[in-house]
N, C-alpha and C. Protein backbone atom coordinates (compact mmCIF):
# COMPACT_ATOMS: atom_id res chain seq x y z
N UNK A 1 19.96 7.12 -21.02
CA UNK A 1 19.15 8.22 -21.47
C UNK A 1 17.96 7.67 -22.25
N UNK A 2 16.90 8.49 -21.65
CA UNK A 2 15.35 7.87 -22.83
C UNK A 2 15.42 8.44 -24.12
N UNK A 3 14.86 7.74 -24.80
CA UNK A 3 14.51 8.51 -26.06
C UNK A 3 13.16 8.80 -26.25
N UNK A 4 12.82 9.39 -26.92
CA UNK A 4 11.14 10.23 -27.60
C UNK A 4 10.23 9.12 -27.29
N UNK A 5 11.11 7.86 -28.10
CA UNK A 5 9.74 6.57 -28.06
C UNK A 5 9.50 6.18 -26.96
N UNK A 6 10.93 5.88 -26.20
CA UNK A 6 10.30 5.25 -24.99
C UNK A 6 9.15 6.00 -23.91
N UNK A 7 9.54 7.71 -24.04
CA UNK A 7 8.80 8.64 -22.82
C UNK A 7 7.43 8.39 -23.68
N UNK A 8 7.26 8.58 -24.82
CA UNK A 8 6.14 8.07 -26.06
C UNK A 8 5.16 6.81 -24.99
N UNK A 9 6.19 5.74 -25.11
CA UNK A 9 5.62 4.08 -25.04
C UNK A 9 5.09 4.21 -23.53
N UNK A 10 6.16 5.14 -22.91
CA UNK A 10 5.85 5.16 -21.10
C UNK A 10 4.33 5.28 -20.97
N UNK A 11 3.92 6.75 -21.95
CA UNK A 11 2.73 7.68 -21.70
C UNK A 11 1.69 6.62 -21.78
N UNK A 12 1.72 5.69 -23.22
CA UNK A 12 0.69 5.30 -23.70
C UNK A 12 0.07 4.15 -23.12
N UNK A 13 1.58 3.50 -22.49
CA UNK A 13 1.27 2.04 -21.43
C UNK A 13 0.64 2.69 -20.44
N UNK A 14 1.30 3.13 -19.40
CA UNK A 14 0.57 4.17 -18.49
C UNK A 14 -0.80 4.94 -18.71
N UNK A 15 -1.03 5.24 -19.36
CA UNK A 15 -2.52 6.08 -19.68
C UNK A 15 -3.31 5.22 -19.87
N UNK A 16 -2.88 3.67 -20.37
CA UNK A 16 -3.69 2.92 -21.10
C UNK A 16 -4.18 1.72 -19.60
N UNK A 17 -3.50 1.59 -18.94
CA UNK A 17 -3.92 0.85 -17.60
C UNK A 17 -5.08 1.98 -16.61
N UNK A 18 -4.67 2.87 -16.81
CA UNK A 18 -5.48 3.79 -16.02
C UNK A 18 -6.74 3.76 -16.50
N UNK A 19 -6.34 4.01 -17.94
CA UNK A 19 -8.13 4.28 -18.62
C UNK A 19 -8.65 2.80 -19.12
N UNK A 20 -7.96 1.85 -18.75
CA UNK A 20 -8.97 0.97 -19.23
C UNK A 20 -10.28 0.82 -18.28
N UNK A 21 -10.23 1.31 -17.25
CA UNK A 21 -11.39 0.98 -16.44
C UNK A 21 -12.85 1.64 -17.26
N UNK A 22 -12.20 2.36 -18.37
CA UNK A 22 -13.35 3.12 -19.15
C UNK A 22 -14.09 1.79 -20.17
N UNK A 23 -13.19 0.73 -20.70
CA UNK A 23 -13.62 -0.05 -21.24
C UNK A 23 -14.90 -1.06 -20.80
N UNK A 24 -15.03 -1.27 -20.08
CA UNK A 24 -15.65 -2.22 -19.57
C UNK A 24 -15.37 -2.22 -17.95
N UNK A 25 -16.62 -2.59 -17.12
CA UNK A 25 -16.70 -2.61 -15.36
C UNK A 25 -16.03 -3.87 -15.27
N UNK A 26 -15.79 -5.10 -15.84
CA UNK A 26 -15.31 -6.14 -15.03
C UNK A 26 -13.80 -6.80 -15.68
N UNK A 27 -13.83 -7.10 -16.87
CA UNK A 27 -12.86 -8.31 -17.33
C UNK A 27 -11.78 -7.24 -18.18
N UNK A 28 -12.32 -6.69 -19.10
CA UNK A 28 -11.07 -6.05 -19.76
C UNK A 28 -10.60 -5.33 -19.26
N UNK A 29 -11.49 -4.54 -18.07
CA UNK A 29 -10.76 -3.41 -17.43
C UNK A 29 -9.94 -3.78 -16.83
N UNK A 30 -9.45 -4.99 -15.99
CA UNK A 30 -8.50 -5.73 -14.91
C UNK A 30 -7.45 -6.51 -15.85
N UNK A 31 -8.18 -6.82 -17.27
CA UNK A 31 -7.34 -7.53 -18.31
C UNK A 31 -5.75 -6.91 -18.57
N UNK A 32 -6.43 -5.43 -18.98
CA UNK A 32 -5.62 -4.61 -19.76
C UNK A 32 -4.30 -4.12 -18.71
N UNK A 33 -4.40 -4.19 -17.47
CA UNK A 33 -3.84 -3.47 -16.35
C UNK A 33 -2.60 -5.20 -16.55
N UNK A 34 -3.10 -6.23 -16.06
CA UNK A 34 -2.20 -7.31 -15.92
C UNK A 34 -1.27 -7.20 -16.88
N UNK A 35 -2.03 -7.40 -17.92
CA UNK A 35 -1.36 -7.72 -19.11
C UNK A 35 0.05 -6.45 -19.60
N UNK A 36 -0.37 -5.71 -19.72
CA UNK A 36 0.57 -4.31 -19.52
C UNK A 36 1.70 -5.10 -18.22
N UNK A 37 1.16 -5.42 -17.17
CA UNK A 37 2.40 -5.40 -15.60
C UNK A 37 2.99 -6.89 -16.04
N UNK A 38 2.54 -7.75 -16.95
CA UNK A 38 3.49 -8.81 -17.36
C UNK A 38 4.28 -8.51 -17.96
N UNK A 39 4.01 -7.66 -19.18
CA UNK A 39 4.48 -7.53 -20.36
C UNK A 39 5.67 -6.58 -20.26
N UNK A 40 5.61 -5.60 -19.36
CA UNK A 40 6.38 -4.48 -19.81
C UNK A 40 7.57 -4.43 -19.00
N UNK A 41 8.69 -3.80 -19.09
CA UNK A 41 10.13 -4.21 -19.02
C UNK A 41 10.22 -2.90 -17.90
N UNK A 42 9.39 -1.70 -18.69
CA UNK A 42 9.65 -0.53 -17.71
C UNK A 42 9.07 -0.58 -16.20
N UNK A 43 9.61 -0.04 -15.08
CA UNK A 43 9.43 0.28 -14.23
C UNK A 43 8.49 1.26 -13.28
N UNK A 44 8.32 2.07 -14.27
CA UNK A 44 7.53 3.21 -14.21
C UNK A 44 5.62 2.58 -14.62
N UNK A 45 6.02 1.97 -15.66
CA UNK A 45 4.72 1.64 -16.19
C UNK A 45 4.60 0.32 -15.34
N UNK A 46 4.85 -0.04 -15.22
CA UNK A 46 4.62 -2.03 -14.29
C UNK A 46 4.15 -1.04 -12.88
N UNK A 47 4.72 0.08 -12.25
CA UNK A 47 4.13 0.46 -11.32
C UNK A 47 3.03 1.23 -11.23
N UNK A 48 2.54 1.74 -12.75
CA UNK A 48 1.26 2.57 -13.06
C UNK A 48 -0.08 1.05 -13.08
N UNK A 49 0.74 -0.02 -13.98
CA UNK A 49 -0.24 -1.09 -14.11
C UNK A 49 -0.91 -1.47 -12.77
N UNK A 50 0.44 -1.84 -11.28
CA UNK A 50 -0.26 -2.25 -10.16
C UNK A 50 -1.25 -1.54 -9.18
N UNK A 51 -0.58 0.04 -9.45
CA UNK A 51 -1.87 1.12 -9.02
C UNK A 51 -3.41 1.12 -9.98
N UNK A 52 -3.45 0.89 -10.61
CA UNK A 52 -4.40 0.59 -11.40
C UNK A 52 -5.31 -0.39 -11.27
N UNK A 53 -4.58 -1.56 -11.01
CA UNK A 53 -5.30 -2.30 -10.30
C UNK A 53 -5.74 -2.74 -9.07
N UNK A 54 -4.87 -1.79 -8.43
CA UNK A 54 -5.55 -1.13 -6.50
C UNK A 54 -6.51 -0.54 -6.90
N UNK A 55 -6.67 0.36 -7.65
CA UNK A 55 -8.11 1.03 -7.96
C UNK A 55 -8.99 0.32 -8.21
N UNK A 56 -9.00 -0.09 -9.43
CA UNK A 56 -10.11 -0.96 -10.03
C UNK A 56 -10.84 -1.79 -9.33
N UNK A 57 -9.78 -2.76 -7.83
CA UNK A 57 -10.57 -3.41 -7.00
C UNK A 57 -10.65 -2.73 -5.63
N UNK A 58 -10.70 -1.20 -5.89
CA UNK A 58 -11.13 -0.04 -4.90
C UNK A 58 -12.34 0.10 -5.14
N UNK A 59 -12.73 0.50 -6.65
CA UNK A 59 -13.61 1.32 -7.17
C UNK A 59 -14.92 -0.23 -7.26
N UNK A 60 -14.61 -1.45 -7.18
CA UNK A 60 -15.19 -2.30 -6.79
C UNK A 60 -16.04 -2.68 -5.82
N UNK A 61 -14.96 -2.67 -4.63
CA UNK A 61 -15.19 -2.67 -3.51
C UNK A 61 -16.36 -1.74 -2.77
N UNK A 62 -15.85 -0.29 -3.36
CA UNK A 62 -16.98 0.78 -2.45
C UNK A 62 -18.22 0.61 -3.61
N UNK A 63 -17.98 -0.11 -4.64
CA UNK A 63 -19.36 0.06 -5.44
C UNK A 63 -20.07 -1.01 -5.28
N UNK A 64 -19.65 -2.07 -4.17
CA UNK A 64 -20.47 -3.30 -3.70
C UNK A 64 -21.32 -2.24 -2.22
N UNK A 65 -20.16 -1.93 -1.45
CA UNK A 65 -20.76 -1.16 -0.20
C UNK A 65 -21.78 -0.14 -0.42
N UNK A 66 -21.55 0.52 -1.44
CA UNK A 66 -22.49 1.77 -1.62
C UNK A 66 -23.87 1.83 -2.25
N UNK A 67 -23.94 -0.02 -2.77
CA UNK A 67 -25.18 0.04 -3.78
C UNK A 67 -26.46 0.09 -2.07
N UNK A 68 -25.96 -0.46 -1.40
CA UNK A 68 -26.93 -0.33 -0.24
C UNK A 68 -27.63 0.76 0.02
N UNK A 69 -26.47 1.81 0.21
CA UNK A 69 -26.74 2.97 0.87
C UNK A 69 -26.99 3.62 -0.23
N UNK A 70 -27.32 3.83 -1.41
CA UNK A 70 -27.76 4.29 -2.63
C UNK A 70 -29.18 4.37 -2.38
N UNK A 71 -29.76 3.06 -1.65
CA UNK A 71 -30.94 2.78 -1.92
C UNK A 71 -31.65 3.97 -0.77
N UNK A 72 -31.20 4.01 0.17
CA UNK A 72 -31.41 5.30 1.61
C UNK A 72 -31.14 6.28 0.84
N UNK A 73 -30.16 6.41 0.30
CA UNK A 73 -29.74 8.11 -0.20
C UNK A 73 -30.44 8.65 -1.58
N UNK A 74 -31.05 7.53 -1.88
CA UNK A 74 -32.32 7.43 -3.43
C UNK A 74 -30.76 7.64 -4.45
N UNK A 75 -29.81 7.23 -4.48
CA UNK A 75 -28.92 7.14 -5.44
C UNK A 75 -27.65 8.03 -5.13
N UNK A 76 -27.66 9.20 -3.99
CA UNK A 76 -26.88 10.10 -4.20
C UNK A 76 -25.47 9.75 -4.00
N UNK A 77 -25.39 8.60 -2.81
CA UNK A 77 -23.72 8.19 -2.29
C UNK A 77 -23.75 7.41 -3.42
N UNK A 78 -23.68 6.89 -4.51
CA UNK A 78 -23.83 6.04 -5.88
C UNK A 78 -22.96 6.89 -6.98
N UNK A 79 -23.93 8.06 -7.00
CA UNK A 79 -23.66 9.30 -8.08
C UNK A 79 -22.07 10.29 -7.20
N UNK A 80 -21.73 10.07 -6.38
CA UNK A 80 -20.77 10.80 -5.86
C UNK A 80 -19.89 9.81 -6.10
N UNK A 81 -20.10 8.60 -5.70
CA UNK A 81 -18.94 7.48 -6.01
C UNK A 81 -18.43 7.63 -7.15
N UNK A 82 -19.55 7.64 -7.87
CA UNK A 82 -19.24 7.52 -9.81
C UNK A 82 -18.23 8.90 -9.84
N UNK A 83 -18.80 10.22 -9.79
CA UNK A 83 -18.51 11.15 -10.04
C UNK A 83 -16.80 11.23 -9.09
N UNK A 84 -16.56 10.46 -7.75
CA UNK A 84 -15.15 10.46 -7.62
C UNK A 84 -14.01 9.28 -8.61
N UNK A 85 -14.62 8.34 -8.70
CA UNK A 85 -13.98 7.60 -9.62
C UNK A 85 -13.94 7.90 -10.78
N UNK A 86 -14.62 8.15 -11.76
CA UNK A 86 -14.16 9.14 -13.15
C UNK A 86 -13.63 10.41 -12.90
N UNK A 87 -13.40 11.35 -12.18
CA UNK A 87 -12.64 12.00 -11.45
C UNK A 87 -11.29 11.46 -11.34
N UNK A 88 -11.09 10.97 -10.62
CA UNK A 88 -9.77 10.00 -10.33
C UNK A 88 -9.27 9.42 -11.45
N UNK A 89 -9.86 8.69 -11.97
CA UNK A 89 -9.10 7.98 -13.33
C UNK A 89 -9.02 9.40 -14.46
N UNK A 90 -9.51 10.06 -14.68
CA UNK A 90 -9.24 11.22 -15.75
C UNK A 90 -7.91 12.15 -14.88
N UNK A 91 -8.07 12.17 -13.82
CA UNK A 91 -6.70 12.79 -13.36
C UNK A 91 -5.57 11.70 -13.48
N UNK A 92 -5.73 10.72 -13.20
CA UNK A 92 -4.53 9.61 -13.13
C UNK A 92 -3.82 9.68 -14.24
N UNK A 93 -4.91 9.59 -15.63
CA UNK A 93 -4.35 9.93 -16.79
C UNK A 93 -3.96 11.10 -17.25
N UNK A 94 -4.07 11.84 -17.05
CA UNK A 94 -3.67 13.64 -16.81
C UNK A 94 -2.19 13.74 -16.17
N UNK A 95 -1.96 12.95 -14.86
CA UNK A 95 -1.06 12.71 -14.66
C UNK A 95 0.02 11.57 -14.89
N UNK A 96 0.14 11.02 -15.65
CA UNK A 96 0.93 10.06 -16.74
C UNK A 96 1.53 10.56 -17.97
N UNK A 97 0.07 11.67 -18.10
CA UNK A 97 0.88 12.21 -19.87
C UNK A 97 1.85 13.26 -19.45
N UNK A 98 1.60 13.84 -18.70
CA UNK A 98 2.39 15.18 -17.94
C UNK A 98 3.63 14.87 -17.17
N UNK A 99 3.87 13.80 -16.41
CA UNK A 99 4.54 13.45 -15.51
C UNK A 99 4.94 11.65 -15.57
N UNK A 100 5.88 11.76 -17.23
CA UNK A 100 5.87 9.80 -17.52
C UNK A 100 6.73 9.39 -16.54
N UNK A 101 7.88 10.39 -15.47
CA UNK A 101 8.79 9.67 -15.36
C UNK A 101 8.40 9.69 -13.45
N UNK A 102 6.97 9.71 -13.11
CA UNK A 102 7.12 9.18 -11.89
C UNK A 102 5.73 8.34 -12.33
N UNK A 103 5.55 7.27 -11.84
CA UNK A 103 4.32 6.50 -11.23
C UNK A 103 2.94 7.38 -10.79
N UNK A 104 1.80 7.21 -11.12
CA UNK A 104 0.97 7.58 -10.63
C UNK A 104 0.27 7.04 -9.08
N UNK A 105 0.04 7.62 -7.85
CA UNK A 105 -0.75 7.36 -6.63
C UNK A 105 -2.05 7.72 -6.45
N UNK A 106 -3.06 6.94 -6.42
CA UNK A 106 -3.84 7.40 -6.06
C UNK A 106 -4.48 7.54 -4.53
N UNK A 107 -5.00 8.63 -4.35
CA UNK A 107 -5.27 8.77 -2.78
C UNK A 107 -6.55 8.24 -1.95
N UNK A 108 -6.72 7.61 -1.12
CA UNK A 108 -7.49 7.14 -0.32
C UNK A 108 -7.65 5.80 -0.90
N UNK A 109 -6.76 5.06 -1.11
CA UNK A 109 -7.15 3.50 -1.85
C UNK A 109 -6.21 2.79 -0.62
N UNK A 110 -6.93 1.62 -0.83
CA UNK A 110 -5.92 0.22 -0.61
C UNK A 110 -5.38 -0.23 -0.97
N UNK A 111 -4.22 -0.79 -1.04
CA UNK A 111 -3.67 -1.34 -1.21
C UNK A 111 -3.16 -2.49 -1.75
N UNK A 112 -3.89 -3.58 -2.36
CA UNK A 112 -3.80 -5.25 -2.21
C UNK A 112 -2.25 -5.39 -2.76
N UNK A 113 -1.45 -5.02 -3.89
CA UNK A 113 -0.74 -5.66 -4.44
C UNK A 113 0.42 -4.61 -4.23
């Protein structure tokens, strides 16, 4: 049986891999996600850490592809990207505080890890 702290510790590990992508675009944001999936014993959260970091080198990926087509679209596929990825990560975390005892998925990503 959990106790308070742990559904507590679940939320905050979990919320905290998701939203680090708010910290910084390159090093802490990928930092904070590892470090959490070394560290932590739970299951739930080690599987929020590795979705997290499917994203992060999602939200990478289409933001290498899209700076192109930014330049044709005068910025707009850029500003939709942005606007789905902060989107996505504010729900991810939405869904962690609400729901500690499943893993968060996010939809239309890849996969790597």
């Amino acid at each position: 049986m959990q106790t308070t702290t742990d559904v507590e510790k679940r939320k905050l590990l979990s919320s905290l891999c998701h939203g680090s992508i708010f910290f910084s675009a390159l090093l802490v944001s990928i930092a904070v996600p590892i470090g959490i999936w070394f560290v932590s014993e739970d299951p739930v959260v080690k599987e929020n850490a590795k979705e997290a970091l499917n994203f992060h080198f999602n939200v990478w990926l289409y933001g290498i592809l899209l700076v192109p087509l930014s330049f044709i679209t005068f910025g707009l596929a850029g500003g939709l990207w942005w606007l789905v990825h902060w989107g996505l990560t504010i729900w991810a975390i939405y869904q962690c505080l609400n729901t500690p005892d499943q893993p968060v998925h996010y939809p239309f990503i890849f996969r790597l890890l």
